[in-house]
Protein backbone atom coordinates (compact mmCIF):
# COMPACT_ATOMS: atom_id res chain seq x y z
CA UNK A 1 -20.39 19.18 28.23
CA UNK A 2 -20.79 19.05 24.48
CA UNK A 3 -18.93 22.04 23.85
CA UNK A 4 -16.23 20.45 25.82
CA UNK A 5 -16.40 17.41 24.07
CA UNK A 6 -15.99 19.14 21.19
CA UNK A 7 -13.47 21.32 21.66
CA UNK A 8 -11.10 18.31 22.69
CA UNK A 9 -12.01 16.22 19.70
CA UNK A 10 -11.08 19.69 17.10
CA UNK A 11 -7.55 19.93 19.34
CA UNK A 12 -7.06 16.02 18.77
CA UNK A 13 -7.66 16.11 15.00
CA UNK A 14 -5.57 19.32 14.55
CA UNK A 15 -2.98 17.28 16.10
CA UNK A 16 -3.55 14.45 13.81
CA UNK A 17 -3.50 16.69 10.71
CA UNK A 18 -0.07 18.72 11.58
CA UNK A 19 1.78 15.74 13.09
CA UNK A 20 1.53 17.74 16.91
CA UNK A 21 0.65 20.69 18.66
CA UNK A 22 2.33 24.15 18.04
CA UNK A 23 4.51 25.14 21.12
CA UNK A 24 4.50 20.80 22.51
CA UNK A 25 6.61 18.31 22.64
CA UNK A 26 3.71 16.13 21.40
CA UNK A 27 3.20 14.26 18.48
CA UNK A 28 -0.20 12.47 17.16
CA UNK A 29 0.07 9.57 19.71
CA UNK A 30 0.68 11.92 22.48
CA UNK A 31 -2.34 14.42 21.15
CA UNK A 32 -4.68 11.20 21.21
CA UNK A 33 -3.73 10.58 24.81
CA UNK A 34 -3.86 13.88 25.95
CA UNK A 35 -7.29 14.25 24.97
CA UNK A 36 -8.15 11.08 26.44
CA UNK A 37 -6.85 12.14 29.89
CA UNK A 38 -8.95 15.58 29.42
CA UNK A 39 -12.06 13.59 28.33
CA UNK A 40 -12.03 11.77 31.90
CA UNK A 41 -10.40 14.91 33.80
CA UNK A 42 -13.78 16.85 32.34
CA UNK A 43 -15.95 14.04 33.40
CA UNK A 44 -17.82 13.83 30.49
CA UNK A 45 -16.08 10.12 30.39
CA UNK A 46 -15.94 8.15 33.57
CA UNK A 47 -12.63 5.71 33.31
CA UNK A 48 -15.33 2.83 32.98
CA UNK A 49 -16.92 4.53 29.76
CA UNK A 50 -13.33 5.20 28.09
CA UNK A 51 -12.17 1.70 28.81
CA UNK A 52 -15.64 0.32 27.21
CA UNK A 53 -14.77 2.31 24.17
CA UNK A 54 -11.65 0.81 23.13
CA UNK A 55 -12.29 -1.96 20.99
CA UNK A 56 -9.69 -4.69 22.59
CA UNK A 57 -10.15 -7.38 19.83
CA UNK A 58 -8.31 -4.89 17.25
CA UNK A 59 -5.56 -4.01 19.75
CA UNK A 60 -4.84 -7.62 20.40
CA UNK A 61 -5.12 -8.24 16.87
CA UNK A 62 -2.49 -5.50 16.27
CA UNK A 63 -0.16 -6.36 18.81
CA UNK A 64 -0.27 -9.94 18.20
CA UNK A 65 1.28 -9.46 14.77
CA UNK A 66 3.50 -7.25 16.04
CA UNK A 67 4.91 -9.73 17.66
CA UNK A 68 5.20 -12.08 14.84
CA UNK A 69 7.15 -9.66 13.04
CA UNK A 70 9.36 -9.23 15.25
CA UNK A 71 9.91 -12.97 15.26
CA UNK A 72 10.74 -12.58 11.80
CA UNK A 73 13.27 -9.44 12.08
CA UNK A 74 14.79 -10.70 14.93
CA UNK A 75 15.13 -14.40 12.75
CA UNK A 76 16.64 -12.38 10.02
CA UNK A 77 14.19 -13.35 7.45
CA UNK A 78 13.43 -9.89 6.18
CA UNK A 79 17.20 -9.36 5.32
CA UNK A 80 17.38 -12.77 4.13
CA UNK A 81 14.42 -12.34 1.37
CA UNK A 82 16.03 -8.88 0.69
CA UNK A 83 19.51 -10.04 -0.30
CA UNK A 84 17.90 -12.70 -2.21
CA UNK A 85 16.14 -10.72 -4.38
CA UNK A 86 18.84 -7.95 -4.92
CA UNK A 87 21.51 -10.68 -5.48
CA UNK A 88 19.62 -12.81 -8.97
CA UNK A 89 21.08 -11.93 -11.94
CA UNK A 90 18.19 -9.80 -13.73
CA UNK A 91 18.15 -6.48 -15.18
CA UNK A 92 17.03 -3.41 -13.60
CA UNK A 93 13.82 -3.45 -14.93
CA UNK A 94 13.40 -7.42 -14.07
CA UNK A 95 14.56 -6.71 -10.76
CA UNK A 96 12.12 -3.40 -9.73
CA UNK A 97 9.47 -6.16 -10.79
CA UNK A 98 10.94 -8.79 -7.61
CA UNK A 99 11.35 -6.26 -5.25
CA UNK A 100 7.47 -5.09 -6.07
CA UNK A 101 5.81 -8.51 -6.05
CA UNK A 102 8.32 -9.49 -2.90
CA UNK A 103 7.30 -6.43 -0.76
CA UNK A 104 3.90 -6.71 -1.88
CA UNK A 105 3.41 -10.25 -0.93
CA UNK A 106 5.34 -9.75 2.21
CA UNK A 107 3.35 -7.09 3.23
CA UNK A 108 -0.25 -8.80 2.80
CA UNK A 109 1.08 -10.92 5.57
CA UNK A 110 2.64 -8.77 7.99
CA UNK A 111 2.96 -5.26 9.17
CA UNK A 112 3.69 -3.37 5.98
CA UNK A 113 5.42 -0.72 8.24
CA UNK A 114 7.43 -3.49 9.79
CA UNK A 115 8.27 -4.42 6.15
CA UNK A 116 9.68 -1.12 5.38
CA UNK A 117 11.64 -0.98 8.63
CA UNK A 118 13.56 -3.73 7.87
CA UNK A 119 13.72 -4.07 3.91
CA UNK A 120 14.62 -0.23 3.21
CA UNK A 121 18.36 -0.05 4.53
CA UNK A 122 19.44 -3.55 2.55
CA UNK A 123 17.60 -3.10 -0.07
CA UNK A 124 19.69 0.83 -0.66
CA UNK A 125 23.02 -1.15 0.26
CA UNK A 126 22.24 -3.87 -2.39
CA UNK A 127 21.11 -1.17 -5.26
CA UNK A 128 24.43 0.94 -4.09
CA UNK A 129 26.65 -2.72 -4.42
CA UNK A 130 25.27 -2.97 -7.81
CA UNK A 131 25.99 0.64 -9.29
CA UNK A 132 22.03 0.97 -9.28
CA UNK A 133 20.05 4.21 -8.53
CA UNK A 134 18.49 3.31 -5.28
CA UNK A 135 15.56 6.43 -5.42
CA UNK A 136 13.36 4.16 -7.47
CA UNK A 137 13.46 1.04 -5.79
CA UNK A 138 13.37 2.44 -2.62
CA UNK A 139 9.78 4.44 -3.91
CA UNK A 140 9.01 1.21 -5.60
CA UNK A 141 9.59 -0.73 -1.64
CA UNK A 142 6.95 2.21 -0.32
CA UNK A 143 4.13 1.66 -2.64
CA UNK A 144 4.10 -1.43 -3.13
CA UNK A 145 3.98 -1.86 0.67
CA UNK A 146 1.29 0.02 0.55
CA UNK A 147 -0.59 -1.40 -2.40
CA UNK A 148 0.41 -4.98 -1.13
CA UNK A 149 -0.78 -4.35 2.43
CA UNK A 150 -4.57 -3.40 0.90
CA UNK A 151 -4.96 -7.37 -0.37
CA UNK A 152 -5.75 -8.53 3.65
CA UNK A 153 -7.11 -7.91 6.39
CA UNK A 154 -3.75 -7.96 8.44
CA UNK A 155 -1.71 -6.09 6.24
CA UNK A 156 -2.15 -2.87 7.78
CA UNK A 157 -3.51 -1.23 10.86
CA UNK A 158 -6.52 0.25 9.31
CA UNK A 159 -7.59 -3.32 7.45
CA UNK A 160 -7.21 -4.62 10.94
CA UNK A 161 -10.08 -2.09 12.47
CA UNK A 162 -12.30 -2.43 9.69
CA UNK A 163 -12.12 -6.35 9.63
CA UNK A 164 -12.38 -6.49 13.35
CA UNK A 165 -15.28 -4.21 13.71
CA UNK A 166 -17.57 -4.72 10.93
CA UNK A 167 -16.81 -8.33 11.14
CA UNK A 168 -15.12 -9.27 7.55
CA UNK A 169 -14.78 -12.08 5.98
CA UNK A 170 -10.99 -12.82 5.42
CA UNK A 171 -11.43 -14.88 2.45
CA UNK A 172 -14.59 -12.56 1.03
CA UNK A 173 -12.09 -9.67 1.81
CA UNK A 174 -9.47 -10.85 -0.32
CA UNK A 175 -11.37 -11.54 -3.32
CA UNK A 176 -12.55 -8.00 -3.10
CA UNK A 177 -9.24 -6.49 -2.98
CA UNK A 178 -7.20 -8.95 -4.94
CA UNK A 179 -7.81 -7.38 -8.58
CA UNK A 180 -7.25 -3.91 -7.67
CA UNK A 181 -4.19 -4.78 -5.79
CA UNK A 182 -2.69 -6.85 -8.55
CA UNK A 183 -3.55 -4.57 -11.43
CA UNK A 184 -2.21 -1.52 -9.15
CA UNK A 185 0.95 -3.09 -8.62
CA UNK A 186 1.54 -3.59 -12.64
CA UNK A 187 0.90 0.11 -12.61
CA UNK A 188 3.11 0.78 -10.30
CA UNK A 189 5.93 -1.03 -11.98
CA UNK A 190 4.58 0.59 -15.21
CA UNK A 191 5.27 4.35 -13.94
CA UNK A 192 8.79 3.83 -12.33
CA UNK A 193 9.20 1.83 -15.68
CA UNK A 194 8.52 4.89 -17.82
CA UNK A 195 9.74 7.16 -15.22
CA UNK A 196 13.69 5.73 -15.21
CA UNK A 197 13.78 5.78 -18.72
CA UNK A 198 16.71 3.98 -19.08
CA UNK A 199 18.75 5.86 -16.48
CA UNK A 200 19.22 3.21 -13.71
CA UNK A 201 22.44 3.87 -13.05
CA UNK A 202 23.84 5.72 -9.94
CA UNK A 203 25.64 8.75 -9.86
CA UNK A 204 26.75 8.61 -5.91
CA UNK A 205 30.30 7.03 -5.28
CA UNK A 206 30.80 3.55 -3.95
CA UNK A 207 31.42 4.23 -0.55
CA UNK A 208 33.13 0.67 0.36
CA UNK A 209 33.76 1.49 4.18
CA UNK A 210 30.21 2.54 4.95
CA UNK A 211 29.18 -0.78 3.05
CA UNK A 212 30.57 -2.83 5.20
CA UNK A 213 29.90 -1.08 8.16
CA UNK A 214 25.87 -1.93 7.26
CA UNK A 215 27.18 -5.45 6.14
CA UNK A 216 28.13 -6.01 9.55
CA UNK A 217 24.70 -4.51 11.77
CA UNK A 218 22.85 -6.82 9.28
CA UNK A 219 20.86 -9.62 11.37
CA UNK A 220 22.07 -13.30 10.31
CA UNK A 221 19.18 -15.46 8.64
CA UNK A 222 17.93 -17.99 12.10
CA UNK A 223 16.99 -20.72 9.91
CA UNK A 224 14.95 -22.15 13.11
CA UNK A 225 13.23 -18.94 14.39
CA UNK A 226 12.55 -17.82 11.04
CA UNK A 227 10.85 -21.18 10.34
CA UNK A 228 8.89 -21.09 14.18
CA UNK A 229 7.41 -17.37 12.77
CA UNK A 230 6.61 -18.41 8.97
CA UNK A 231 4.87 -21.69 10.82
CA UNK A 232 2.58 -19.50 13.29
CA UNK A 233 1.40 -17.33 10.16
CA UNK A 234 0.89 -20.08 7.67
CA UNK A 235 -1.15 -21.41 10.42
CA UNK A 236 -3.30 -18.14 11.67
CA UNK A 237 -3.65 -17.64 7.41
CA UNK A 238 -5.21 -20.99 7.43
CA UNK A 239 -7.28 -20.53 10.77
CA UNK A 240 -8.53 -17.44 9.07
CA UNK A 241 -9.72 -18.98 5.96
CA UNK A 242 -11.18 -22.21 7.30
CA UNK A 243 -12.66 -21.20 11.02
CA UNK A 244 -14.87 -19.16 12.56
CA UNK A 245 -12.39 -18.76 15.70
CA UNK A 246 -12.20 -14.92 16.42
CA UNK A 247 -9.59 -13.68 14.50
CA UNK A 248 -7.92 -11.99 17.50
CA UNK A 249 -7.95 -14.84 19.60
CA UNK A 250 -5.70 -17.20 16.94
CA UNK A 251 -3.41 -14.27 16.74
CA UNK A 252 -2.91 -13.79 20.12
CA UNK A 253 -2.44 -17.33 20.96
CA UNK A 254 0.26 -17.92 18.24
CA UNK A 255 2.07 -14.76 19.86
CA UNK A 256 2.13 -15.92 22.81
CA UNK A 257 3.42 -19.70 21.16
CA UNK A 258 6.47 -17.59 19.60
CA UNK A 259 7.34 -15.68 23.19
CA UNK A 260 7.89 -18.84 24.48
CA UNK A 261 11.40 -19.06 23.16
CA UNK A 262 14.65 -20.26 24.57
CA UNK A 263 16.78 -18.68 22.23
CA UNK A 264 14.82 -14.72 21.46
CA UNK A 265 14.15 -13.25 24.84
CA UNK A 266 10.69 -11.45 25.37
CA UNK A 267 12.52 -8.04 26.09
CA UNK A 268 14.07 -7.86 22.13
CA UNK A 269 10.32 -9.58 20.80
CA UNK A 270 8.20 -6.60 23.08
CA UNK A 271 10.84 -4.09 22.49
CA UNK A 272 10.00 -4.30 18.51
CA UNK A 273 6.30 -4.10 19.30
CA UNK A 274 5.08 -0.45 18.08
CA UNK A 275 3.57 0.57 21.84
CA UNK A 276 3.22 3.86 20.45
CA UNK A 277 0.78 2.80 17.62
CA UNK A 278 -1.23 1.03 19.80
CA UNK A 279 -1.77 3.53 22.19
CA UNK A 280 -2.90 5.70 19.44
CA UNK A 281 -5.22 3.24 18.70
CA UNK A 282 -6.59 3.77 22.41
CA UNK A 283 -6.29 7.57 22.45
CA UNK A 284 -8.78 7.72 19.48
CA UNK A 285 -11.03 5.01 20.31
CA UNK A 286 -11.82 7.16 23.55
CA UNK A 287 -11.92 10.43 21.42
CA UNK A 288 -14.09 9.39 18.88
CA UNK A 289 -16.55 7.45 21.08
CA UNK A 290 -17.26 10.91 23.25
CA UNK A 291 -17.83 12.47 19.99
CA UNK A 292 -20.47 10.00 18.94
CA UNK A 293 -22.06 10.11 22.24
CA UNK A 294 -22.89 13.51 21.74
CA UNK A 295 -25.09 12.98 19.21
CA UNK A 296 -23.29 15.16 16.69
CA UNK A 297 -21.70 12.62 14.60
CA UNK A 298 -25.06 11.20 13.67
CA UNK A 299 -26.06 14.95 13.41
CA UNK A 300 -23.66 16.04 10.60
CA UNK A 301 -24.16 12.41 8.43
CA UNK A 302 -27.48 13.65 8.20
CA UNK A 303 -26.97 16.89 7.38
CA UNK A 304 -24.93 16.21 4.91
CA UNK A 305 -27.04 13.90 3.40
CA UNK A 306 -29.72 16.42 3.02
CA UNK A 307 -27.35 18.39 0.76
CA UNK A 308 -26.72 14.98 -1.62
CA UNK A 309 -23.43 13.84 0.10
CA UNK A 310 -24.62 10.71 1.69
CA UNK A 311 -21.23 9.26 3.50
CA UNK A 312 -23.21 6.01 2.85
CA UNK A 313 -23.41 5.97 -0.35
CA UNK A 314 -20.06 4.20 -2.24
CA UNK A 315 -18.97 7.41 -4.24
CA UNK A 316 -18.77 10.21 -1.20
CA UNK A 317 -17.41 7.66 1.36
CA UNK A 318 -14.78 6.91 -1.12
CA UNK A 319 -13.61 10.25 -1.99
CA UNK A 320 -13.87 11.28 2.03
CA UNK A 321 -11.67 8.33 2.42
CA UNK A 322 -9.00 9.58 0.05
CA UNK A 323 -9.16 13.29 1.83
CA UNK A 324 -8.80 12.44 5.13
CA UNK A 325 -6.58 10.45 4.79
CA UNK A 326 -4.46 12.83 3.24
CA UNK A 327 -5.39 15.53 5.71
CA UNK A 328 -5.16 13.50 9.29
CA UNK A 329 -4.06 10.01 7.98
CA UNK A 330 -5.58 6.72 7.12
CA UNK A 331 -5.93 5.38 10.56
CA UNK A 332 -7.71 7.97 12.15
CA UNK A 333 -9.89 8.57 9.04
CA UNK A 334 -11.45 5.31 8.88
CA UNK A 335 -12.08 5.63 12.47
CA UNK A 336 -14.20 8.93 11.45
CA UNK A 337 -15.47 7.07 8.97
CA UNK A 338 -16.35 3.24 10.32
CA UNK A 339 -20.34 4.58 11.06
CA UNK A 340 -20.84 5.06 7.40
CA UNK A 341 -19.81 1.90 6.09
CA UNK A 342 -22.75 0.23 6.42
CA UNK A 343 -23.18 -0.92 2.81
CA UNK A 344 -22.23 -4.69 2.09
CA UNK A 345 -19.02 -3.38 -0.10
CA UNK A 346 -18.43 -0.09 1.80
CA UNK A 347 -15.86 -2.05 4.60
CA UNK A 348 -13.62 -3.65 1.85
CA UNK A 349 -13.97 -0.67 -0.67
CA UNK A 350 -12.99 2.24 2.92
CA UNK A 351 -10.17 -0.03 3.75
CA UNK A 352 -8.49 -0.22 0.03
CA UNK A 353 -9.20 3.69 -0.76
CA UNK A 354 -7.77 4.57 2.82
CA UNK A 355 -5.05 2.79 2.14
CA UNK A 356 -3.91 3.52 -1.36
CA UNK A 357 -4.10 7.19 -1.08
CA UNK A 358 -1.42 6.91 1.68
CA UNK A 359 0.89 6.72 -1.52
CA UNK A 360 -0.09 10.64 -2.19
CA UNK A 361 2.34 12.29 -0.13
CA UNK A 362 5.54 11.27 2.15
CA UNK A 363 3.67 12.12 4.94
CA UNK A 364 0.47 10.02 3.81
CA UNK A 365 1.74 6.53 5.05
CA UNK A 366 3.83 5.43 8.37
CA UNK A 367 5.59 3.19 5.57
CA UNK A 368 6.76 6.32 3.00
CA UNK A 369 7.94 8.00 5.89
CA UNK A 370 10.41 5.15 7.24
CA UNK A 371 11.70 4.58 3.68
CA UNK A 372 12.60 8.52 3.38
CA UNK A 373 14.35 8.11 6.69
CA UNK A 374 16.31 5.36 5.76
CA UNK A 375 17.15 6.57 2.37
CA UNK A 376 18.51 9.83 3.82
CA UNK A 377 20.60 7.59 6.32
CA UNK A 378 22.07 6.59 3.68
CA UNK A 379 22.79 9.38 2.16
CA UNK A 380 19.93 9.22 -0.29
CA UNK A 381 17.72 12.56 -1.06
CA UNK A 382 14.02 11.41 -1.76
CA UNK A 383 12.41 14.96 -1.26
CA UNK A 384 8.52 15.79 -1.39
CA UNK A 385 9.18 16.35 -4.88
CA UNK A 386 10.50 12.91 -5.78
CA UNK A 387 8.37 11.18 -4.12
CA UNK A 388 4.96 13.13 -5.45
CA UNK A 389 6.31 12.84 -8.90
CA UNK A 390 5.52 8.38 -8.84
CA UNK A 391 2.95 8.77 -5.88
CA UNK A 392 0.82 11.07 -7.16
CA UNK A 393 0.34 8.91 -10.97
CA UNK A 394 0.03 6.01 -8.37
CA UNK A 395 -2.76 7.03 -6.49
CA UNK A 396 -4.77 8.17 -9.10
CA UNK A 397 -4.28 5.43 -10.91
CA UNK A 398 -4.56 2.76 -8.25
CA UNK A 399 -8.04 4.69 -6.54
CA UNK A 400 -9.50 4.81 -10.52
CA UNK A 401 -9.02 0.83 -10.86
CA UNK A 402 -10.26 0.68 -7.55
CA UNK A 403 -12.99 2.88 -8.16
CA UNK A 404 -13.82 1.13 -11.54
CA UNK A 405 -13.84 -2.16 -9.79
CA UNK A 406 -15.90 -1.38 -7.08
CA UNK A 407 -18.67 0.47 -9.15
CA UNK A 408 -18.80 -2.99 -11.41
CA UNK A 409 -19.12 -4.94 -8.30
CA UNK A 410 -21.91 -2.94 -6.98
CA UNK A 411 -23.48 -2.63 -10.54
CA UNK A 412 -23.47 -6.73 -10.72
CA UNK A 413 -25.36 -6.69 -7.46
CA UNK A 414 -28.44 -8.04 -7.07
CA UNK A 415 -31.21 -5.30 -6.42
């Protein structure tokens, strides 16, 4: 049965590091449920033992903001704060600088793949209506997504696993993270800074038809439902901080305040939930908990720390963070990873390196890989190239501060 259990778990992960399975019409979430299904088929998980293996207070967690996103795309207050920005009168540098700190701040709060989704087309139509080369913004919205999403425990799915299962403090959490994100997100405005070198201008012709053909698809600001969405969030930000409610249960109960609409039916609010990520979630949970059952998981860890790489231990958790997530991306690395962080820092220091090295590679974060989409849409080219050429300065840089912070944190530590 171990081999078994093996042997699904290496298919799974192959899956999660090429995106599918050669010759399938699968991609990672179908992998994860696929192997799942063969877990039970096999028997060496009964349905009972699979369901006890998802860990339902980071799903509901997950879905319930989610919803509240969609809340605010279907308010229009993403295209709202988008055209605000775009439209002040500052210079191109000045104005890289707002859409940074806007996305950033935006994305601490809610999904910063949801961010993307709906800031990325405005945002190339605005740069476009003001003769601006769109490539670096549009990079600039992707990182500092990203970057912005590492200062909470909600801003991504992977902060939302690690808070949820090693129990985080929200508050505690955010004064970890805070100084890395804030001094990473001056370095990312640094290197597109440097990078343009002056050349902000765009080369690609006004095309004036198009423009207003986007103009038009563009969701109207709902000054009401975007107020009923900001209120829920304010309010779970403030439950957070102050309460020891579970975390999951606020969300889920302001969720279900915002589905009780009269104006946004529930079809549109669930139709913008990402089903697909959260059955990922599932697939894995099941996956990894056969794995661990085994025995082997425990196994390897100690292995490996017989040959000096304690996974433990701050400095080889955090570069195994930044490889795997590279290699089968950051949400199903920290799941690999969760058993190690045991320290009192490892949770907050796994969740920022997991997440800043999604800036790497296109292919690193769900949130570089919408922006790409959109830009080519558009008819904008951000190639592998492009994008490497700002993320790879920006995850180096970003995981040194990080690192730097982290090992003064642990040095101040009482022994």
């Amino acid at each position: 049965m171990t081999a078994t259990v093996v042997a699904i778990f290496a298919v799974v992960y192959l899956g999660m590091i090429l995106g599918g399975l050669p010759f399938l019409q699968l991609d990672r979430t179908g992998v994860a449920v696929l192997g799942a299904i063969a877990l039970i088929a096999s028997g060496d998980l009964t349905p009972a033992q699979a369901a006890a293996s998802i860990h339902l207070p980071t799903l509901l967690l997950l879905f319930s903001f989610m919803v509240i996103s969609a809340q605010m795309r279907l308010g229009g207050f993403y295209t709202w704060v988008t055209r605000r920005i775009a439209g002040m009168p500052l210079g191109p540098e000045a104005l890289l600088g707002a859409v940074i700190v806007g996305v950033a701040t935006l994305s601490a709060v809610f999904s910063n793949d949801v961010v993307c989704l709906a800031i990325a087309p405005v945002l190339a139509d605005a740069c476009l209506r003001r003769g601006l080369d769109p490539v670096p913004f549009l990079i600039a919205l992707a990182c500092a997504a990203n970057i912005g999403s590492a200062a909470t425990l909600i801003g991504n799915p992977q902060n939302m696993l690690i808070g949820e299962v090693l129990q985080l403090d929200f508050g505690g959490y955010f004064l970890d993270a805070v100084v890395p994100v804030l001094l990473g997100l001056a370095a990312l405005w640094a290197l597109l800074f440097r990078q343009a070198r002056g050349q902000w201008r765009s080369a690609q012709p006004l095309d004036m038809a198009t423009l207003a053909r986007n103009e038009s698809g563009l969701v109207r600001l709902d000054r009401w439902q975007t107020t009923k969405g900001l209120a829920v969030a304010a309010t779970l930000i403030v439950v957070f901080l102050c309460t020891d409610l579970p975390r999951d249960v606020a969300a889920l109960t302001g969720a279900g305040l915002l589905l009780m609409s009269r104006r946004l039916h529930s079809t549109d609010m669930l139709g913008l939930v990402d089903w697909e990520l959260l059955i990922l979630f599932i697939g894995l949970f099941v996956v990894n908990h056969a794995l661990e059952r085994t025995g082997l998981t425990a196994q390897a860890m100690t292995a490996l720390a017989s040959h000096g790489i304690a996974l433990t231990e701050p400095g080889p958790l955090f570069a195994a963070a930044l490889v795997l997530s590279n290699v089968v991306s950051n949400v199903p690395a920290v799941m690999l990873l969760l058993p190690a962080a045991t320290e009192p820092l490892s949770g907050p220091m796994l969740a920022l390196a997991s997440t800043l090295a999604g800036n790497l590679l296109i292919v690193g974060s769900i949130a570089n890989i919408i922006v790409v989409d959109a830009a080519r849409r558009h008819g904008i080219a951000i190639d592998w190239r492009r994008h490497l050429r700002t993320g790879l300065p920006v995850t180096l840089v970003t995981l040194a501060i990080t690192a730097a912070w982290f090992g003064w944190r642990i040095g101040a530590m009482p022994t």
